[in-house]
Protein backbone atom coordinates (compact mmCIF):
# COMPACT_ATOMS: atom_id res chain seq x y z
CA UNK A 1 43.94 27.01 14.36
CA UNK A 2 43.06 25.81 17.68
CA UNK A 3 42.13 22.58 18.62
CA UNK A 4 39.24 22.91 19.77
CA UNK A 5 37.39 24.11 16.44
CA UNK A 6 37.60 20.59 15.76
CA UNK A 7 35.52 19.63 18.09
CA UNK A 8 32.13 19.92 15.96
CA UNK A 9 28.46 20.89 18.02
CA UNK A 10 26.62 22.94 16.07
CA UNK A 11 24.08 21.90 13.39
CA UNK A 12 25.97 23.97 10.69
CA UNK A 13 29.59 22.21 11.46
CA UNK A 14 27.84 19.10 11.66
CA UNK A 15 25.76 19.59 8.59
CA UNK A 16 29.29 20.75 6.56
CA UNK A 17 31.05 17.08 8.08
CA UNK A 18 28.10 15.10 6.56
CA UNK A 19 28.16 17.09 2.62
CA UNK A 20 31.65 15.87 2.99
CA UNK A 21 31.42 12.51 3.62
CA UNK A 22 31.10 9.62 1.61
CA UNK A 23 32.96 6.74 3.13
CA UNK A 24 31.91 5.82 7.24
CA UNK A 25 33.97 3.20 8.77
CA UNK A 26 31.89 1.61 11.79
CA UNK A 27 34.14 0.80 14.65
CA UNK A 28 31.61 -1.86 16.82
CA UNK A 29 29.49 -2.16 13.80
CA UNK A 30 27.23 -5.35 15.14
CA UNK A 31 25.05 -8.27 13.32
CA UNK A 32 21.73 -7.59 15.30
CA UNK A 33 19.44 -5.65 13.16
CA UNK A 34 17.32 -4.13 16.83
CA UNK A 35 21.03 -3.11 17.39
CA UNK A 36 21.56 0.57 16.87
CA UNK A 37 25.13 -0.44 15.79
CA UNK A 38 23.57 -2.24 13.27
CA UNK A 39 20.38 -0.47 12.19
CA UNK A 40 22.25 3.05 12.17
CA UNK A 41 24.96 2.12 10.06
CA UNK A 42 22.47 0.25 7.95
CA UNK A 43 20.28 3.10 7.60
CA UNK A 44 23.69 5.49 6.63
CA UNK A 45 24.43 2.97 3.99
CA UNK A 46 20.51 2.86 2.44
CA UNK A 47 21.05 6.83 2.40
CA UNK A 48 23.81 6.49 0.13
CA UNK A 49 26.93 6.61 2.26
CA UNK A 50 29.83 3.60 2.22
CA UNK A 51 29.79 1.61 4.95
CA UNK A 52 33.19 -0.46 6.06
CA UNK A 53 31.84 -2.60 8.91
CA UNK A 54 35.35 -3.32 11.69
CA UNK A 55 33.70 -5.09 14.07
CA UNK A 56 35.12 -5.48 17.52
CA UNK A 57 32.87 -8.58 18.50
CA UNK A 58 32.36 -11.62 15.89
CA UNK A 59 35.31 -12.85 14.54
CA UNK A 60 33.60 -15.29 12.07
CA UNK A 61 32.17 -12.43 10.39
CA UNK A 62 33.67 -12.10 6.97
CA UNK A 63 30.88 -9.47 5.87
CA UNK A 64 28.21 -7.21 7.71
CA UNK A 65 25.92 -5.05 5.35
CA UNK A 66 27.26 -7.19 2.49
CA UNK A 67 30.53 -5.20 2.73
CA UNK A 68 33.68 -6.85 3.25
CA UNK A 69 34.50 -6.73 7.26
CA UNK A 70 38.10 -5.49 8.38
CA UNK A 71 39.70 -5.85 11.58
CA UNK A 72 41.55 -2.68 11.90
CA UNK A 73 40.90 0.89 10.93
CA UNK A 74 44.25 1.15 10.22
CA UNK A 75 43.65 -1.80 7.37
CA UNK A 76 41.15 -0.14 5.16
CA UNK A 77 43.03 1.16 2.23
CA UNK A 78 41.83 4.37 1.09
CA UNK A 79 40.81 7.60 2.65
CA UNK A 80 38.37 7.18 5.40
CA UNK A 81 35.81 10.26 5.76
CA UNK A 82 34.11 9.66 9.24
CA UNK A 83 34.90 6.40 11.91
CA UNK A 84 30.84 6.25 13.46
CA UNK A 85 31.98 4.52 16.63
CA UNK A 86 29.96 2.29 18.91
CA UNK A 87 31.81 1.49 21.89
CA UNK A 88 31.28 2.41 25.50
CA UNK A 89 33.28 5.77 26.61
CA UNK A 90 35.98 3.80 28.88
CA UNK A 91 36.48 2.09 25.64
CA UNK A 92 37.17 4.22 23.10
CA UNK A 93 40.87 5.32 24.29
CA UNK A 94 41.95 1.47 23.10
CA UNK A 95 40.97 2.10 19.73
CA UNK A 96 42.47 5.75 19.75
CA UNK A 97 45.78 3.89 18.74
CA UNK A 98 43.94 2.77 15.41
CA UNK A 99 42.25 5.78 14.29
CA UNK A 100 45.63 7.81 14.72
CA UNK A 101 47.26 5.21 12.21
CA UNK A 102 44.41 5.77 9.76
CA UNK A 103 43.80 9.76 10.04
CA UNK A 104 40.35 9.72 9.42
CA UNK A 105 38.93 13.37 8.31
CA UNK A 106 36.12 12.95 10.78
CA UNK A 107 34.95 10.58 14.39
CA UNK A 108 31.57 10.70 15.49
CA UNK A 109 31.06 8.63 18.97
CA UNK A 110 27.14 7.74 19.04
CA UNK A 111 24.69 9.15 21.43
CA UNK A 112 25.96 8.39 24.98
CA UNK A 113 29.47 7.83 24.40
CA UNK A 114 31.99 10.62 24.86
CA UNK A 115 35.38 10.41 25.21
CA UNK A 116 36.90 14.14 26.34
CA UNK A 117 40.05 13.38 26.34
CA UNK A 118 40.50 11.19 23.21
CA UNK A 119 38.81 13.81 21.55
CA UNK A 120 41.32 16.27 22.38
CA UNK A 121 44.07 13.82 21.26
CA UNK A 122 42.66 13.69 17.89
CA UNK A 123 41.42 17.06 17.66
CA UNK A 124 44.89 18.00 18.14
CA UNK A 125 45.40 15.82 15.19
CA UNK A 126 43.46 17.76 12.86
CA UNK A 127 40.66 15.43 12.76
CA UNK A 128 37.15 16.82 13.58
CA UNK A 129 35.21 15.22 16.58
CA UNK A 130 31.58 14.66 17.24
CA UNK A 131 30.48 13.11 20.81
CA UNK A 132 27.46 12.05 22.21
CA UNK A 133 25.38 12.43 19.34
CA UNK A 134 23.27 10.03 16.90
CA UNK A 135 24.70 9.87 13.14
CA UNK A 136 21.50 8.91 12.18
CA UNK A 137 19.26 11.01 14.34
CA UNK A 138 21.09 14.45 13.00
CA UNK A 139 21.57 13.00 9.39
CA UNK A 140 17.70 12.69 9.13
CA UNK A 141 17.54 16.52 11.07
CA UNK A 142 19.92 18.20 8.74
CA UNK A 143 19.20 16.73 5.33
């Protein structure tokens, strides 16, 4: 298989990823509800999904969402479905590190972040890719 099938666009890859997922780690999940790193993954978690909130910014928090907060992907135990990440693009190779450890099945960088060639890093992985696009916006398209 080449890489690059994992590199999801179309509505029907994208609408197979989300019938397969069930647990959505949010890497720069925040505590502002007008936050779309808060009110997306909030909205995800009211439609059903688990949310595990890692948080790059407050390091008080102990819970977001009412879920217990970790640090690092790479400390979640269990499978991890989907990382819905909410950093800038120049930011995402530091965390690229992380989400190799953890081999999630799925990472889906929010509308206006893409990362071309972390997504070919992990894509050569075997984990499927989604950039630029808004988890919510296409969950409430495709359901």
């Amino acid at each position: 298989m080449e890489w690059q099938e994992n590199i999801l666009e179309t509505d029907a890859e994208i609408s197979d990823l989300l019938a397969q997922t069930k647990r959505i780690a949010v890497l720069g999940i925040k505590m502002e509800s007008h936050q779309p790193a808060f009110y997306v993954p909030q909205y995800m978690k009211n439609a059903g999904f688990e949310i595990i909130p890692v948080p790059v910014y407050y390091p008080e928090a102990t819970e977001i969402l009412g879920e217990k907060v970790y640090r690092n992907l790479a400390d979640i135990p269990g499978e991890i479905d989907l990382v819905n990440v909410f950093r800038r693009s120049n930011d995402v190779a530091k965390h690229a590190e992380d989400i190799l450890a953890k081999k999630p099945k799925a990472v889906w960088l929010q509308s206006g972040i893409r990362n071309d060639e972390v997504a070919e890093i992990l894509a050569k992985e075997g984990i499927k890719v989604v950039q630029d696009m808004c988890l919510m916006v296409e969950h409430r398209a495709l359901r």
